[in-house]
Protein backbone atom coordinates (compact mmCIF):
# COMPACT_ATOMS: atom_id res chain seq x y z
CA UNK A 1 109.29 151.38 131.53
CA UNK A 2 109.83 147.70 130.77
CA UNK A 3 107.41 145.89 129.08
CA UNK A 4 107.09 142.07 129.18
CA UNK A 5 106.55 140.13 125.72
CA UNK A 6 103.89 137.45 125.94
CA UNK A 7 105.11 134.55 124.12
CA UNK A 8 104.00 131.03 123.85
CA UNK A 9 105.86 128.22 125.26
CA UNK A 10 107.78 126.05 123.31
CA UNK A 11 107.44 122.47 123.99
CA UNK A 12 110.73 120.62 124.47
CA UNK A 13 111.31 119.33 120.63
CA UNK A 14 110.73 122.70 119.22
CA UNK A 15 113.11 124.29 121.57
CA UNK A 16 115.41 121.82 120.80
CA UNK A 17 115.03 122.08 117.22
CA UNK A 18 115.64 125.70 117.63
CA UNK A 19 118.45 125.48 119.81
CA UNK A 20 119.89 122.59 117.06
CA UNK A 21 119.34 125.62 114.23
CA UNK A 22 121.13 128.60 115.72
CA UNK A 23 124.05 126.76 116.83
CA UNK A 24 125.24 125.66 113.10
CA UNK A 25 128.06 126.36 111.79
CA UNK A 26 128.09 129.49 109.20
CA UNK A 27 126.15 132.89 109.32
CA UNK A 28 122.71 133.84 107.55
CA UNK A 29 124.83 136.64 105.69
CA UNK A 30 127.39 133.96 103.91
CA UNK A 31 125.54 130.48 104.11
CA UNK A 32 121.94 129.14 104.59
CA UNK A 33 121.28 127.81 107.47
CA UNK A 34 119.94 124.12 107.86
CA UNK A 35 120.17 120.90 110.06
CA UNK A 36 122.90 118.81 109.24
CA UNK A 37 121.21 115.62 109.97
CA UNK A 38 117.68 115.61 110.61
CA UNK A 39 114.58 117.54 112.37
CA UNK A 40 111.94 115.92 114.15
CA UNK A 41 108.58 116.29 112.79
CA UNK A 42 105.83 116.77 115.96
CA UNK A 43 103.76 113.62 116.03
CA UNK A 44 100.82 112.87 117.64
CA UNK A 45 101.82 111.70 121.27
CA UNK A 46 100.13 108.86 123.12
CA UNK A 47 97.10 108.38 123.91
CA UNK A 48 96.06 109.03 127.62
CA UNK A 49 94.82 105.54 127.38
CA UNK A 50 97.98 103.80 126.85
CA UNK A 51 100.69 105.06 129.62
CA UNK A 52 104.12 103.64 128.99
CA UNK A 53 103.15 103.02 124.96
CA UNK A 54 105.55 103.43 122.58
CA UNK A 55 105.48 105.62 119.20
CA UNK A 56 108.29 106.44 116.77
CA UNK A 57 108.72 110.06 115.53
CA UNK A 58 107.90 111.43 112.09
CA UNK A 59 111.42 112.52 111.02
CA UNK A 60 113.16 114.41 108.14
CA UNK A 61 116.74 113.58 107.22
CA UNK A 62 118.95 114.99 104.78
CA UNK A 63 120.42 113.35 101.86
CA UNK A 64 124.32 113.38 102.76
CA UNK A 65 124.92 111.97 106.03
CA UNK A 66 125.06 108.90 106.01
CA UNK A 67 122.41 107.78 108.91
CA UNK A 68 119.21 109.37 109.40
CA UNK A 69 118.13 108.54 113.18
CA UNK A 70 114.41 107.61 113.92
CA UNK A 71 113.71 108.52 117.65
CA UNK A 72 111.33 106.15 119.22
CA UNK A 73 109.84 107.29 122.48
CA UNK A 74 108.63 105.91 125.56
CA UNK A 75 106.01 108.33 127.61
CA UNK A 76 106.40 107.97 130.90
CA UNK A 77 109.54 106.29 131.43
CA UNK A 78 108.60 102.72 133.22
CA UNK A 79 110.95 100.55 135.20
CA UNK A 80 110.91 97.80 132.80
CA UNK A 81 112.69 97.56 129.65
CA UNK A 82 110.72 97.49 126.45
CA UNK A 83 111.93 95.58 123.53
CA UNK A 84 111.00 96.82 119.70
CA UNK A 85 111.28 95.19 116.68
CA UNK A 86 111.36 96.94 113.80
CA UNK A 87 111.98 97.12 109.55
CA UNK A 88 111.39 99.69 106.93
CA UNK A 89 108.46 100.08 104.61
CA UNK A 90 109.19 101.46 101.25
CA UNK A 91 107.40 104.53 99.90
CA UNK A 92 108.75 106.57 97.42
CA UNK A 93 112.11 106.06 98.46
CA UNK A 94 113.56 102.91 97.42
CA UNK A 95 115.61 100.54 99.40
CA UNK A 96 119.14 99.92 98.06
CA UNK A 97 118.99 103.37 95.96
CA UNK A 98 117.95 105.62 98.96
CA UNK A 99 118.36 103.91 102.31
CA UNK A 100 119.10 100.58 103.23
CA UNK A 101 116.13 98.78 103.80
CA UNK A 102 116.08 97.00 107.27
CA UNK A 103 113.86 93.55 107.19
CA UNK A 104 114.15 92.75 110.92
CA UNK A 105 115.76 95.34 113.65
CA UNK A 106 115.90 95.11 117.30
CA UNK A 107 115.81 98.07 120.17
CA UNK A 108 115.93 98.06 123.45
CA UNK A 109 114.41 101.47 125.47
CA UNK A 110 116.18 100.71 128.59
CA UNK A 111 114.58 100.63 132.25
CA UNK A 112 113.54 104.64 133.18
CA UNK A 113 114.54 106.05 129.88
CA UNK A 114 112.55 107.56 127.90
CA UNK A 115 113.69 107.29 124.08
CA UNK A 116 115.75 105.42 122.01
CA UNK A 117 116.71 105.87 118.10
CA UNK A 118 116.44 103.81 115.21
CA UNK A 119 119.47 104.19 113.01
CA UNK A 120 118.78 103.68 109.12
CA UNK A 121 121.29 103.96 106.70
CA UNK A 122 121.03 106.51 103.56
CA UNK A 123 123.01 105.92 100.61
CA UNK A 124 124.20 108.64 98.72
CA UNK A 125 122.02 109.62 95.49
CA UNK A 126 123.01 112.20 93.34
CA UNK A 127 119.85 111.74 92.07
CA UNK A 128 117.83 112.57 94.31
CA UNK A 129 116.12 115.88 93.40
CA UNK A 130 112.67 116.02 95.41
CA UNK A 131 111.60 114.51 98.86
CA UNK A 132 111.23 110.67 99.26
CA UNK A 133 109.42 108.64 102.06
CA UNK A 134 109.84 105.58 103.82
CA UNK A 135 108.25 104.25 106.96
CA UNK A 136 109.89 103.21 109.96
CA UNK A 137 107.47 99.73 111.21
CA UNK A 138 107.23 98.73 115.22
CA UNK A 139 106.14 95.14 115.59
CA UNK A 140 106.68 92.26 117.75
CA UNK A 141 106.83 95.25 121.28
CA UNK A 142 107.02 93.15 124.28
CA UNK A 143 106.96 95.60 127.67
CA UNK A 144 104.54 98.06 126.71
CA UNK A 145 101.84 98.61 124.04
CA UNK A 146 102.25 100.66 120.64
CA UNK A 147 100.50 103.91 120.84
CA UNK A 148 101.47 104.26 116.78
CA UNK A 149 102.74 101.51 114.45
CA UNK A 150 104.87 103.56 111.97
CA UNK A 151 106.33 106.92 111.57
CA UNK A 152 107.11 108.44 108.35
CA UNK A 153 110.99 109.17 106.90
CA UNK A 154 111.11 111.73 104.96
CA UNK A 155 114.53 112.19 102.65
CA UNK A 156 115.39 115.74 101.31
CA UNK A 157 117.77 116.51 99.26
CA UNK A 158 121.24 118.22 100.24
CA UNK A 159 120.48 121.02 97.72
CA UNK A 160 116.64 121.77 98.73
């Protein structure tokens, strides 16, 4: 007798996380397992009353690599381009120690796509022995509205 399991979907950044997870390098039995770069937290998406906004993504990043990239995304995709300015808000990371702080950045979600990723990047701090934040700032959007402002960085260290 086969019996079906009755499981939940996964939405599509969960199953990518997953997929991102299980295809590391290394087994459970002789390493721990964990993303090399960064993991993307689930923010809140769009509002139904702002179609083709823009929003970055909550993200967590890794101390050791030496960019931690800040998805922005576009939901639905229009046929316009949408350009983004954006800079980096200091928390309780610090710019120059922890991440090079970015006063005036330009992206460009292309016509139909959509996502794009902010690049920031980390500098290496053996230091750095608990999490530390920074924000990731969208001003000055011309093509489409800003369903959310700012996402959250979070820095963890390579040891954790």
């Amino acid at each position: 007798m086969i019996r079906l399991l009755r499981l939940p979907l996964l939405t599509a950044a969960a199953a990518a996380l997953l997929m991102a997870v299980t295809m590391l390098p290394g087994s459970p039995a002789t390493a721990p397992v964990r993303p090399v770069n960064q993991v993307l937290g689930l923010s809140p998406s769009p509002t139904s009353g702002c179609p083709g906004c823009v929003q970055p993504l909550d993200t967590l990043c890794w101390e050791g690599p030496p960019r931690c990239m800040v998805p922005v995304l576009r939901t639905p995709p229009r046929s316009t381009p949408v350009t983004i300015h954006y800079r980096t808000v200091a928390m309780t990371a610090r710019p120059g120690i922890d991440y090079v702080g970015v006063s005036s950045g330009t992206l460009v979600i292309q016509p139909n796509q959509s996502s794009a990723e902010i690049a920031i990047q980390l500098i290496p701090n053996p230091g750095l022995a608990e999490d530390r934040t920074f924000g990731v700032e969208l001003f000055a959007v011309s093509g489409a509205g800003v369903a959310r402002p700012m996402a959250t960085v979070t820095l963890r260290p390579a040891q954790h």
